[in-house]
C-alpha atoms as a PDB file:
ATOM      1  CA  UNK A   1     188.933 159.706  54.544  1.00  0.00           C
ATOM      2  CA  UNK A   2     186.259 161.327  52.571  1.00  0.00           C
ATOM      3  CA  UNK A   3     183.716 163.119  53.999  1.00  0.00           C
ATOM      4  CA  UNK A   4     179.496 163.979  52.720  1.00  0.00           C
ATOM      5  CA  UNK A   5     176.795 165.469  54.356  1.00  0.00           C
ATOM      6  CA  UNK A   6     173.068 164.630  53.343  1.00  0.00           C
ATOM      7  CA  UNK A   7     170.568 167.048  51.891  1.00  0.00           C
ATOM      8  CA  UNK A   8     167.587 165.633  54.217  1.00  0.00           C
ATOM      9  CA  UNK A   9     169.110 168.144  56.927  1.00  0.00           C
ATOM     10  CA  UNK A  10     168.473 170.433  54.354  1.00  0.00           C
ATOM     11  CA  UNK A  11     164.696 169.919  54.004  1.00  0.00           C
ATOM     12  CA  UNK A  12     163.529 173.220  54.768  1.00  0.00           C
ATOM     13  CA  UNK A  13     166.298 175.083  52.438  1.00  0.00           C
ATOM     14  CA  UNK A  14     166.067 175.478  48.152  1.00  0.00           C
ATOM     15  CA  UNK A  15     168.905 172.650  47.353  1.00  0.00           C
ATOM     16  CA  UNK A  16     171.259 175.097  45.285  1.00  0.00           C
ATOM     17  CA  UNK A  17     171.404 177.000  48.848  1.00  0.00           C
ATOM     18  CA  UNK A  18     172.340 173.470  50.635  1.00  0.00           C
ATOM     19  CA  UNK A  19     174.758 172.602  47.984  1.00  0.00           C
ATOM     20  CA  UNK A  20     176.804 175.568  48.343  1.00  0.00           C
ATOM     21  CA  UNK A  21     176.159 175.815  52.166  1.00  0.00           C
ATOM     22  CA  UNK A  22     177.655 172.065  52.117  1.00  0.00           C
ATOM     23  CA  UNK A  23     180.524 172.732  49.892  1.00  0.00           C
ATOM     24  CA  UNK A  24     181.412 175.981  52.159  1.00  0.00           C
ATOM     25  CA  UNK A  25     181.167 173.569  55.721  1.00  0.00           C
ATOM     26  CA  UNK A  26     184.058 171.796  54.038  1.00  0.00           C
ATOM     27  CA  UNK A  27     182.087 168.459  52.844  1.00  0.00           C
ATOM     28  CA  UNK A  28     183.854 166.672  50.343  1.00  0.00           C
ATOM     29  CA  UNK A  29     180.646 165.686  48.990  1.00  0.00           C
ATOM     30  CA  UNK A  30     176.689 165.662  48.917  1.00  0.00           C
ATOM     31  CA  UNK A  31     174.541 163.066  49.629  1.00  0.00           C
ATOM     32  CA  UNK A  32     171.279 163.825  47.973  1.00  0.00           C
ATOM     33  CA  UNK A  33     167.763 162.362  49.512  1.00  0.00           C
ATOM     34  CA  UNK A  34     165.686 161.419  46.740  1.00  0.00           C
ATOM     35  CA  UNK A  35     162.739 162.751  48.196  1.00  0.00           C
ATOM     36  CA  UNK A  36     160.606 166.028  48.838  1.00  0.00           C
ATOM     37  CA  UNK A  37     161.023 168.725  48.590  1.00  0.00           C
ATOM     38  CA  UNK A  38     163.914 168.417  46.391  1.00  0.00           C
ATOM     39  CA  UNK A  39     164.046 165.542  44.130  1.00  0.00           C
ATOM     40  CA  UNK A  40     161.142 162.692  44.063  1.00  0.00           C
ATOM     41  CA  UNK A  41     159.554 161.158  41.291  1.00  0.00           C
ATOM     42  CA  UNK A  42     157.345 162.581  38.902  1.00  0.00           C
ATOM     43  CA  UNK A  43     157.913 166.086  40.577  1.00  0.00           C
ATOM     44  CA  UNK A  44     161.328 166.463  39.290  1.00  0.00           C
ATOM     45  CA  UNK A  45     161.495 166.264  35.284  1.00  0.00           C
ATOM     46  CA  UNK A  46     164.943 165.396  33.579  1.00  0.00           C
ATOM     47  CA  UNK A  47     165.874 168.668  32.465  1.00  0.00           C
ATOM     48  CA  UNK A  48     166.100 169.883  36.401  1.00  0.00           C
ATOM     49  CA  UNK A  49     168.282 166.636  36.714  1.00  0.00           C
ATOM     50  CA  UNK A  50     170.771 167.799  34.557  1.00  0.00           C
ATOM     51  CA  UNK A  51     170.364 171.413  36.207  1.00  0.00           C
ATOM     52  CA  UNK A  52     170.865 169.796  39.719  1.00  0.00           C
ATOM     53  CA  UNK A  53     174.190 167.973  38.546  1.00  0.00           C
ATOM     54  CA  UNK A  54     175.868 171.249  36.685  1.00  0.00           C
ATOM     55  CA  UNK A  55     175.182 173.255  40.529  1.00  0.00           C
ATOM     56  CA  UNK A  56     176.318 170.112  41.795  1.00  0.00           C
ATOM     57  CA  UNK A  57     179.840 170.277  39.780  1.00  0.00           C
ATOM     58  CA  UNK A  58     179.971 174.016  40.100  1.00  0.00           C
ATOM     59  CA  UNK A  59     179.683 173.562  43.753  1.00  0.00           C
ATOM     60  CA  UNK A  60     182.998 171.236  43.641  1.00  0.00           C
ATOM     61  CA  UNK A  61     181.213 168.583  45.529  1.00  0.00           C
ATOM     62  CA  UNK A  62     180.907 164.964  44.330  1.00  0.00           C
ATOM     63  CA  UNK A  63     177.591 162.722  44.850  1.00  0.00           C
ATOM     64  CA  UNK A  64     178.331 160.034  47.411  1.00  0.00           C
ATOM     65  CA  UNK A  65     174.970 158.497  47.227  1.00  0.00           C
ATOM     66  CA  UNK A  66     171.240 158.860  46.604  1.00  0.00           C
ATOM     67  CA  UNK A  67     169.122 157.948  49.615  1.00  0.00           C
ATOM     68  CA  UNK A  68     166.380 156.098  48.549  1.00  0.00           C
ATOM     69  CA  UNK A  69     164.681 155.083  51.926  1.00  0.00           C
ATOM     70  CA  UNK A  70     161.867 157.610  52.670  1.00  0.00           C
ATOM     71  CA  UNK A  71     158.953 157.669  50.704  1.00  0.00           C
ATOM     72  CA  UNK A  72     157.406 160.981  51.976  1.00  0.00           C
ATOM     73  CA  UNK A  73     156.151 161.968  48.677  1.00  0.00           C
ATOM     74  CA  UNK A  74     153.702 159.602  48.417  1.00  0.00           C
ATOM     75  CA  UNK A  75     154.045 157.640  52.308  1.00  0.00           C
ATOM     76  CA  UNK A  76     155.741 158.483  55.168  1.00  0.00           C
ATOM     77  CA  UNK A  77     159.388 157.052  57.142  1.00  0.00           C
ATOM     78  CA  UNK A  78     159.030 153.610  56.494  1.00  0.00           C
ATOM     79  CA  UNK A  79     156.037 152.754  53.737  1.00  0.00           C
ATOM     80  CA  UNK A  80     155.376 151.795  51.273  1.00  0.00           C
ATOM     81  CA  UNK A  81     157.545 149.160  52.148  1.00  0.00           C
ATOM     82  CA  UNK A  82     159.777 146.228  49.954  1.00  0.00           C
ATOM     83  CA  UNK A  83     157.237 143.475  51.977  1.00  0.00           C
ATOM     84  CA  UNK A  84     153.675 145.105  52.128  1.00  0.00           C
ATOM     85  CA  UNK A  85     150.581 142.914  51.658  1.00  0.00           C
ATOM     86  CA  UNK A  86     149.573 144.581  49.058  1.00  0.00           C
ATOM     87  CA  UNK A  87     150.934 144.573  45.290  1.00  0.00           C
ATOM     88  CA  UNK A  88     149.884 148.072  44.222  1.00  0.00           C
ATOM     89  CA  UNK A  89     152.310 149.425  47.620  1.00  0.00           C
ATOM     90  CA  UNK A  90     155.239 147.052  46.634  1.00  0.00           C
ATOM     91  CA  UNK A  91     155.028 148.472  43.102  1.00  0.00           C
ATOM     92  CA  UNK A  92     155.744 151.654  44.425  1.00  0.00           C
ATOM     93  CA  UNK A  93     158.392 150.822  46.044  1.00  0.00           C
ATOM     94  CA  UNK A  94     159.973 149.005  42.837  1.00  0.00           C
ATOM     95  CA  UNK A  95     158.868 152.107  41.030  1.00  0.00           C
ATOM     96  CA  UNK A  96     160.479 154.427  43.701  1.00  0.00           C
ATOM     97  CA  UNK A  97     163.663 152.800  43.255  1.00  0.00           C
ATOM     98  CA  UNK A  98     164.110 152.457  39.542  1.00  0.00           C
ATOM     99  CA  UNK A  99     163.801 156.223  39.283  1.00  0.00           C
ATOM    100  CA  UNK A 100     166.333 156.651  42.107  1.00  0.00           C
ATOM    101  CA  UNK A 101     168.743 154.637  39.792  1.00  0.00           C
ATOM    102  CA  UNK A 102     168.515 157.083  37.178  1.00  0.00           C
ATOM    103  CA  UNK A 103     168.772 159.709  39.247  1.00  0.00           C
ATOM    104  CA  UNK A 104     171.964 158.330  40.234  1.00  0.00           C
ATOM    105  CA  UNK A 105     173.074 157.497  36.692  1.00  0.00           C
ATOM    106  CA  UNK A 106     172.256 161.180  35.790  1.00  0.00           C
ATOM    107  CA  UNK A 107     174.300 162.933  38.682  1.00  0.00           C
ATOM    108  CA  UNK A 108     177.346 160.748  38.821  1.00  0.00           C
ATOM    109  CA  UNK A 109     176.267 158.958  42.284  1.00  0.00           C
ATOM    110  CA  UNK A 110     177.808 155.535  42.690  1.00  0.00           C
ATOM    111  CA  UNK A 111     175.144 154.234  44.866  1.00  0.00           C
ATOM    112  CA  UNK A 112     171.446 154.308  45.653  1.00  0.00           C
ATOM    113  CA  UNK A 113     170.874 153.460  49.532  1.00  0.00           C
ATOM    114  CA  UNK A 114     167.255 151.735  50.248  1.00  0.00           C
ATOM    115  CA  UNK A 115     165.618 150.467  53.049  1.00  0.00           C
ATOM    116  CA  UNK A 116     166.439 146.729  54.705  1.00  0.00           C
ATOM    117  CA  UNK A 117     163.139 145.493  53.759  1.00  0.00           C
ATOM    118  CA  UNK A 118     160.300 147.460  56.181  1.00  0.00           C
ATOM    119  CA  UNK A 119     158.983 146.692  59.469  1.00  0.00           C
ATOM    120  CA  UNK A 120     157.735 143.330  59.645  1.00  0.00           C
ATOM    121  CA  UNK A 121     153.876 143.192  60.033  1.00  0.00           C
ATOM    122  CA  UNK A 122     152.602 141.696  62.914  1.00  0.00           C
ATOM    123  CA  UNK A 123     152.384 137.578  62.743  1.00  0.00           C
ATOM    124  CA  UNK A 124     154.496 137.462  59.827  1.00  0.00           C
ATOM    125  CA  UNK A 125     156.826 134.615  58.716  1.00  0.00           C
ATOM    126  CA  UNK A 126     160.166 136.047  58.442  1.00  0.00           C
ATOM    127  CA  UNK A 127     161.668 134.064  56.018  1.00  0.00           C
ATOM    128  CA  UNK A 128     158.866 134.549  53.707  1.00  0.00           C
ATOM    129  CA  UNK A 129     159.524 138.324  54.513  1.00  0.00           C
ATOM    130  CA  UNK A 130     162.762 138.084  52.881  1.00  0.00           C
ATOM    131  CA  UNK A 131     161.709 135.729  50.029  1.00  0.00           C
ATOM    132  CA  UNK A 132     159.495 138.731  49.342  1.00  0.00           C
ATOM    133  CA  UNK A 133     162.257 141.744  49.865  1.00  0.00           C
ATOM    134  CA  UNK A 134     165.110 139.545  47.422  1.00  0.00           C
ATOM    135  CA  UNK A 135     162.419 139.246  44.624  1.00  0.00           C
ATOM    136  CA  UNK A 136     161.430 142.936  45.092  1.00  0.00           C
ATOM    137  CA  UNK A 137     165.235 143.798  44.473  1.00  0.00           C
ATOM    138  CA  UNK A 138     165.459 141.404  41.339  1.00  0.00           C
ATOM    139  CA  UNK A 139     162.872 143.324  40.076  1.00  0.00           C
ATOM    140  CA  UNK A 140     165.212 146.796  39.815  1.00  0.00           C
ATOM    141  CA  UNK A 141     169.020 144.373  39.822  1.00  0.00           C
ATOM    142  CA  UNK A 142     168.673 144.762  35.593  1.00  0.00           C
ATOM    143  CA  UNK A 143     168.449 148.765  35.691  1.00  0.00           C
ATOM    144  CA  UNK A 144     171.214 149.047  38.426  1.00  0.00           C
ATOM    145  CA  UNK A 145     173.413 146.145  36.031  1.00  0.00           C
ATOM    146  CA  UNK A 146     172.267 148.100  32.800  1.00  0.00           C
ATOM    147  CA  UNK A 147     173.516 151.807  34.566  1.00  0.00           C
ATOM    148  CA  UNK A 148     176.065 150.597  36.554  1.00  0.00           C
ATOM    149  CA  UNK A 149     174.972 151.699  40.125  1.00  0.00           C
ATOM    150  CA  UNK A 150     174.948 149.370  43.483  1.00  0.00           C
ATOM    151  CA  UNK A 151     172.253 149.225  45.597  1.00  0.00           C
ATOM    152  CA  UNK A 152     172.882 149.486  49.152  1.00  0.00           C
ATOM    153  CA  UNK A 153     170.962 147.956  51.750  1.00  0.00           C
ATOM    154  CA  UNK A 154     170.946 149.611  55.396  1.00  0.00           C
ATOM    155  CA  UNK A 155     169.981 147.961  58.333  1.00  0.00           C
ATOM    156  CA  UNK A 156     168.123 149.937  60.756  1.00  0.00           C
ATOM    157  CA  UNK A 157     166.181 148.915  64.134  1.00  0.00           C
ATOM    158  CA  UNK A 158     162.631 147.475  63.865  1.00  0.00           C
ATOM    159  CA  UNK A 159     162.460 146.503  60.338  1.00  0.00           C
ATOM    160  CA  UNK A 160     163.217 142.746  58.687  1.00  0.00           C
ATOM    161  CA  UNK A 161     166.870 143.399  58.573  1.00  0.00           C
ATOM    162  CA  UNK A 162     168.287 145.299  61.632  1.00  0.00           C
ATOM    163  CA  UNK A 163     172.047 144.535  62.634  1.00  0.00           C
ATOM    164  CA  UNK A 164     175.398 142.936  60.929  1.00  0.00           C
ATOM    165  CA  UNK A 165     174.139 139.752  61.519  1.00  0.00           C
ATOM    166  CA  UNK A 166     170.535 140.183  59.500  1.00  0.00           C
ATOM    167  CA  UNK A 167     172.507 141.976  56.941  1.00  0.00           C
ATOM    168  CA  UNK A 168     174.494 138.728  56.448  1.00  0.00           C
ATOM    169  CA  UNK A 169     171.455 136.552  56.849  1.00  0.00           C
ATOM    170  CA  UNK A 170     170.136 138.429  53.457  1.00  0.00           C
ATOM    171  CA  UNK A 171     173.493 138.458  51.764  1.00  0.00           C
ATOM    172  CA  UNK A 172     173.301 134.501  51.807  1.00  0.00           C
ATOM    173  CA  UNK A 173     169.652 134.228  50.244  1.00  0.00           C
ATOM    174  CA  UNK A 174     170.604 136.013  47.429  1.00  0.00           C
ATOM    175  CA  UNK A 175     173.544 134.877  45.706  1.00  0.00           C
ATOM    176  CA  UNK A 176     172.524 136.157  42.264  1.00  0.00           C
ATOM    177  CA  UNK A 177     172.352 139.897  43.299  1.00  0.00           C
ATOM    178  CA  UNK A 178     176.068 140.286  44.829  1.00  0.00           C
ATOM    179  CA  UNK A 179     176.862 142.205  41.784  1.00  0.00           C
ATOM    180  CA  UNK A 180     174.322 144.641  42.221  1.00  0.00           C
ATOM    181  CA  UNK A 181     174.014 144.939  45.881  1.00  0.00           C
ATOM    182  CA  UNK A 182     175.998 145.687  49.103  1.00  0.00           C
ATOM    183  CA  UNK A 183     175.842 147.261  52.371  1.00  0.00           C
ATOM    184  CA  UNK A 184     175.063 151.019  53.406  1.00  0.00           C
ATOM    185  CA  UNK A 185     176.274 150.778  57.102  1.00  0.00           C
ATOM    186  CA  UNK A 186     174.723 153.246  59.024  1.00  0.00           C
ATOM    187  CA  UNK A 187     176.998 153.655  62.468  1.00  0.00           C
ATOM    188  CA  UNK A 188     173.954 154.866  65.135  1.00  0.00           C
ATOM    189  CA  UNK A 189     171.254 152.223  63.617  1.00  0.00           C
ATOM    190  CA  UNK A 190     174.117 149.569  65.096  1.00  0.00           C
ATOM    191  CA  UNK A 191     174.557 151.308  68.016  1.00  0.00           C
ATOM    192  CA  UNK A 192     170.334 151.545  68.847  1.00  0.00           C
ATOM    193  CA  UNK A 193     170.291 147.638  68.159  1.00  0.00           C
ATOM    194  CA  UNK A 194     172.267 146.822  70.631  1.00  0.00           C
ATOM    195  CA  UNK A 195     175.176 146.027  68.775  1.00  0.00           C
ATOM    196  CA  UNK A 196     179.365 146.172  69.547  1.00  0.00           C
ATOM    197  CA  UNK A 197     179.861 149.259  66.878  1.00  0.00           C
ATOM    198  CA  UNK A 198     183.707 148.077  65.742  1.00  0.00           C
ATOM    199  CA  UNK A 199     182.895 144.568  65.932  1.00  0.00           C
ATOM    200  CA  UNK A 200     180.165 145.439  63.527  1.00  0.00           C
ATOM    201  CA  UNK A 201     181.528 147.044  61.071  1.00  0.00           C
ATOM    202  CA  UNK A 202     184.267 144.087  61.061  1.00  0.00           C
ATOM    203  CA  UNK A 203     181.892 141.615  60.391  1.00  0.00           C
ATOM    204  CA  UNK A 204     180.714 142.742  56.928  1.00  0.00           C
ATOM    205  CA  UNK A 205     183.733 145.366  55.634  1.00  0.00           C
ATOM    206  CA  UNK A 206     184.021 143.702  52.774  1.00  0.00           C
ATOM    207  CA  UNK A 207     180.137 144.475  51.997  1.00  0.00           C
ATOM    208  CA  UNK A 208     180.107 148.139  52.717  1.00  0.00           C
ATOM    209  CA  UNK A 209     179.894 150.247  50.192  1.00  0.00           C
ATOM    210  CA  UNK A 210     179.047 153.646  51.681  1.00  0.00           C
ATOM    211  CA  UNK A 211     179.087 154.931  55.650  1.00  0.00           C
ATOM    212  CA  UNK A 212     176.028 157.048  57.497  1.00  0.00           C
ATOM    213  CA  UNK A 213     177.089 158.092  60.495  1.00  0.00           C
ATOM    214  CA  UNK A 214     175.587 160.418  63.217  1.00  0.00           C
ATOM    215  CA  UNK A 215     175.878 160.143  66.901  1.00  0.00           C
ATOM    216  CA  UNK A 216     173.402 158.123  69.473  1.00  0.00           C
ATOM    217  CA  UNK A 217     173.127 159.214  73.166  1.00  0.00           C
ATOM    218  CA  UNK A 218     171.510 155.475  75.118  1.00  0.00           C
ATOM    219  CA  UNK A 219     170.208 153.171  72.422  1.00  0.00           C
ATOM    220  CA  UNK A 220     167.437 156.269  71.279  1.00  0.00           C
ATOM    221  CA  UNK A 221     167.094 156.089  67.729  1.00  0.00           C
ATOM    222  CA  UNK A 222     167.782 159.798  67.517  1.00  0.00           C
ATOM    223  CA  UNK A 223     170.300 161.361  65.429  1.00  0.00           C
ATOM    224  CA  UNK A 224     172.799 163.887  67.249  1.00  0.00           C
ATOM    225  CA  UNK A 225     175.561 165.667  65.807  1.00  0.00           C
ATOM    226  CA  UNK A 226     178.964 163.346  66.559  1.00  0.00           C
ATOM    227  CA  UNK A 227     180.652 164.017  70.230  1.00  0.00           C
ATOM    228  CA  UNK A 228     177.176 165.031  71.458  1.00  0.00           C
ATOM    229  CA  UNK A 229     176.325 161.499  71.911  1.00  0.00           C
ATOM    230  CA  UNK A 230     177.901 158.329  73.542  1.00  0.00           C
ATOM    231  CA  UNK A 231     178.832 156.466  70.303  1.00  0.00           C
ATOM    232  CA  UNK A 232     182.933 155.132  70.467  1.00  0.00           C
ATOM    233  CA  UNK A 233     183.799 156.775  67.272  1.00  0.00           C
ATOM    234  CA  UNK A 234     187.501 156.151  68.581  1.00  0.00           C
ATOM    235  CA  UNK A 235     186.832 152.514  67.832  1.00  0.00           C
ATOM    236  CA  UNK A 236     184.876 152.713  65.379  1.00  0.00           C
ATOM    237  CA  UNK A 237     187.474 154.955  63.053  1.00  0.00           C
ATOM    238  CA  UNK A 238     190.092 152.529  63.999  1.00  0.00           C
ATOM    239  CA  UNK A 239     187.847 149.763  62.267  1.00  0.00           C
ATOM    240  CA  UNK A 240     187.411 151.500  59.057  1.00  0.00           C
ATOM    241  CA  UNK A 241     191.142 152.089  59.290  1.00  0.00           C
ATOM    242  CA  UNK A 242     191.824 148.300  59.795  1.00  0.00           C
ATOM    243  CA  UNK A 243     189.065 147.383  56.978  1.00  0.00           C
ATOM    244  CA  UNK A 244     191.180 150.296  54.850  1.00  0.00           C
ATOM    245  CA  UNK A 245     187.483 151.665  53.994  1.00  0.00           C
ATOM    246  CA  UNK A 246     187.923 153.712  50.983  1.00  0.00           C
ATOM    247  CA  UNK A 247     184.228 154.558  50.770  1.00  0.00           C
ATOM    248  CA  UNK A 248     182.408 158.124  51.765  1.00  0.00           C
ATOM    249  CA  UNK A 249     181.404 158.574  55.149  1.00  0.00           C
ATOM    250  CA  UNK A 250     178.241 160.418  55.371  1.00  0.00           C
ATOM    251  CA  UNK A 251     176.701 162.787  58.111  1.00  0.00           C
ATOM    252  CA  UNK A 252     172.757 162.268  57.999  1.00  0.00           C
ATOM    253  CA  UNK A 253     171.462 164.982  60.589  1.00  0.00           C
ATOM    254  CA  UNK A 254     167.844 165.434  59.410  1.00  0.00           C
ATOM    255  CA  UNK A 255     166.935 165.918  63.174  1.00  0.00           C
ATOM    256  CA  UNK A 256     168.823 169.290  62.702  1.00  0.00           C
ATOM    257  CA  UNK A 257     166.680 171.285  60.300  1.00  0.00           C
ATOM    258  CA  UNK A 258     166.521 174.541  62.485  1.00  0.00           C
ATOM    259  CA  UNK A 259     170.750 174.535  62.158  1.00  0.00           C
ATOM    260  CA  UNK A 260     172.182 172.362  59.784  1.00  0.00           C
ATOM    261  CA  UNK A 261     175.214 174.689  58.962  1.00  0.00           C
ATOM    262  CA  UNK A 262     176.414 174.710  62.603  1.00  0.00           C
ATOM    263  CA  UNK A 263     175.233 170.841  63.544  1.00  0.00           C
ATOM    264  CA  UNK A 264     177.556 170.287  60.115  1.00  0.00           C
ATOM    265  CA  UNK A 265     180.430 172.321  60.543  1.00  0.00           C
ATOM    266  CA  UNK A 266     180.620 170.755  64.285  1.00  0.00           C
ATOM    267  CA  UNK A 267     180.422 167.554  63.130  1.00  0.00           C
ATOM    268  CA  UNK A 268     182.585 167.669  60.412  1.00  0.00           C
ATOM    269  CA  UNK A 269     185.256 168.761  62.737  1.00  0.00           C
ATOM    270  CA  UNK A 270     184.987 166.306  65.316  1.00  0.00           C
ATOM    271  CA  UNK A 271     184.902 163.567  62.380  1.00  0.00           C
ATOM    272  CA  UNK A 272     188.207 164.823  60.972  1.00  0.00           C
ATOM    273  CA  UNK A 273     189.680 164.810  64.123  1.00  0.00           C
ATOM    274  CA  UNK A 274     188.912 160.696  65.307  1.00  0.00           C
ATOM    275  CA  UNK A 275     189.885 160.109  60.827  1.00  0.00           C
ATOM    276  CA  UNK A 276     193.345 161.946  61.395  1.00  0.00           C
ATOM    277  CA  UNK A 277     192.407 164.928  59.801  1.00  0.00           C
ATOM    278  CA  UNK A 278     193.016 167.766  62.307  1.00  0.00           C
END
């Protein structure tokens, strides 16, 4: 099983010091956030692209993704969102991701992860909600067909689309972008919504395309480093097992910004041990 670690635990470092402080935890590859302050649109011109991706290779690290969901750079967490009111905030969004595409493209990621819609404004219809989030994604399905990278939706609490079962709700609206489109399941959003974790993942192994995982103490939507928490990862390694997942599995610790060499290093090795590979 192969292992990444995301640069958003990384936010406070340059990102040729995270790459190589990645590559020497033991990560088999980076996840990069495609956000400030290391890469975000308009603030990072294409000759620092092809910069980033020769440290990358240097480092000996592959890209397992580019996470797409924050919008810091010009919003916040959640927002702009793929269903906001207004058209000028939903263009962002489109814009946001089109760029993330070719920042894939450019540094050899498969993927581009994005959020499962946004939180649903109070009083609105959710079906028109997702009528609204499907035709936002046919608006960037070309660019991902023309440059060959997916686009992963990942469920997370409080927004449109927040377990297995909303995930699959999507999936059946919108036939016409299976090609382009799958699942980025992230293991502790499941866990905060209430969800069986291993059951879960069952449900819609076939649609996963790339793995976040972190560990949840309760249901708090708080990422800890794994074995800290209460999450089964017992089960829940035995179900990518089952599903023979052949995907990365990627630590996403941005809670950890004081220490992300140690919160890495410790989670890495409790990871390896519940994959077999200790």
């Amino acid at each position: 099983m192969r292992f990444a670690y995301s640069t958003n635990a990384f936010r406070c470092w340059k990102l040729e010091d995270a790459l190589r402080a990645i590559a020497g935890c033991g990560f088999d590859a980076v996840e990069l956030a495609a956000e400030v302050p290391h890469i975000w649109p308009w603030g990072t011109p294409p000759a620092e692209l092809k910069a980033i991706r020769r440290r990358i290779e240097r480092s000996g690290l592959a890209v397992s993704n580019i996470n797409a969901f924050t919008m810091f750079w010009c919003g916040d967490m959640q927002r702009p969102t793929w269903i906001e009111p207004r058209d000028t905030l939903r263009r962002l969004r489109v814009e946001h991701t089109e760029w993330a595409l070719q920042v894939a493209a450019e540094v050899g990621a498969p993927s581009i992860s994005t959020q499962p819609g946004g939180p649903l404004p109070e009083g609105a219809d959710r079906n028109a909600a997702l009528a609204r989030f499907i035709d936002g994604l046919r608006h960037v399905a070309d660019t991902a067909r023309k440059l060959g990278v997916k686009i992963l939706v990942e469920p997370e609490p409080e927004q449109l689309l927040e377990t297995e079962d909303d995930f699959l709700w999507f999936w059946e609206a919108c036939s016409d972008l299976h090609d382009v489109c799958g699942m980025n399941f992230d293991a502790g959003h499941m866990v905060c919504a209430g969800r069986d974790l291993a059951q879960a993942f069952r449900k819609v192994a076939h649609l996963v395309r790339h793995v976040h995982i972190e560990d949840i103490k309760g249901r708090r939507h708080y990422h800890l480093v794994p074995g800290e928490g209460d999450m089964d990862f017992a089960a829940f390694f035995s179900a990518l097992k089952e599903a023979d997942y052949q995907g990365y599995v990627s630590l996403e610790l941005y809670t950890y910004q004081h220490e992300p060499v140690g919160a890495g290093k410790r989670g890495l090795s409790v990871l390896r041990r519940f994959a077999g590979g200790d």
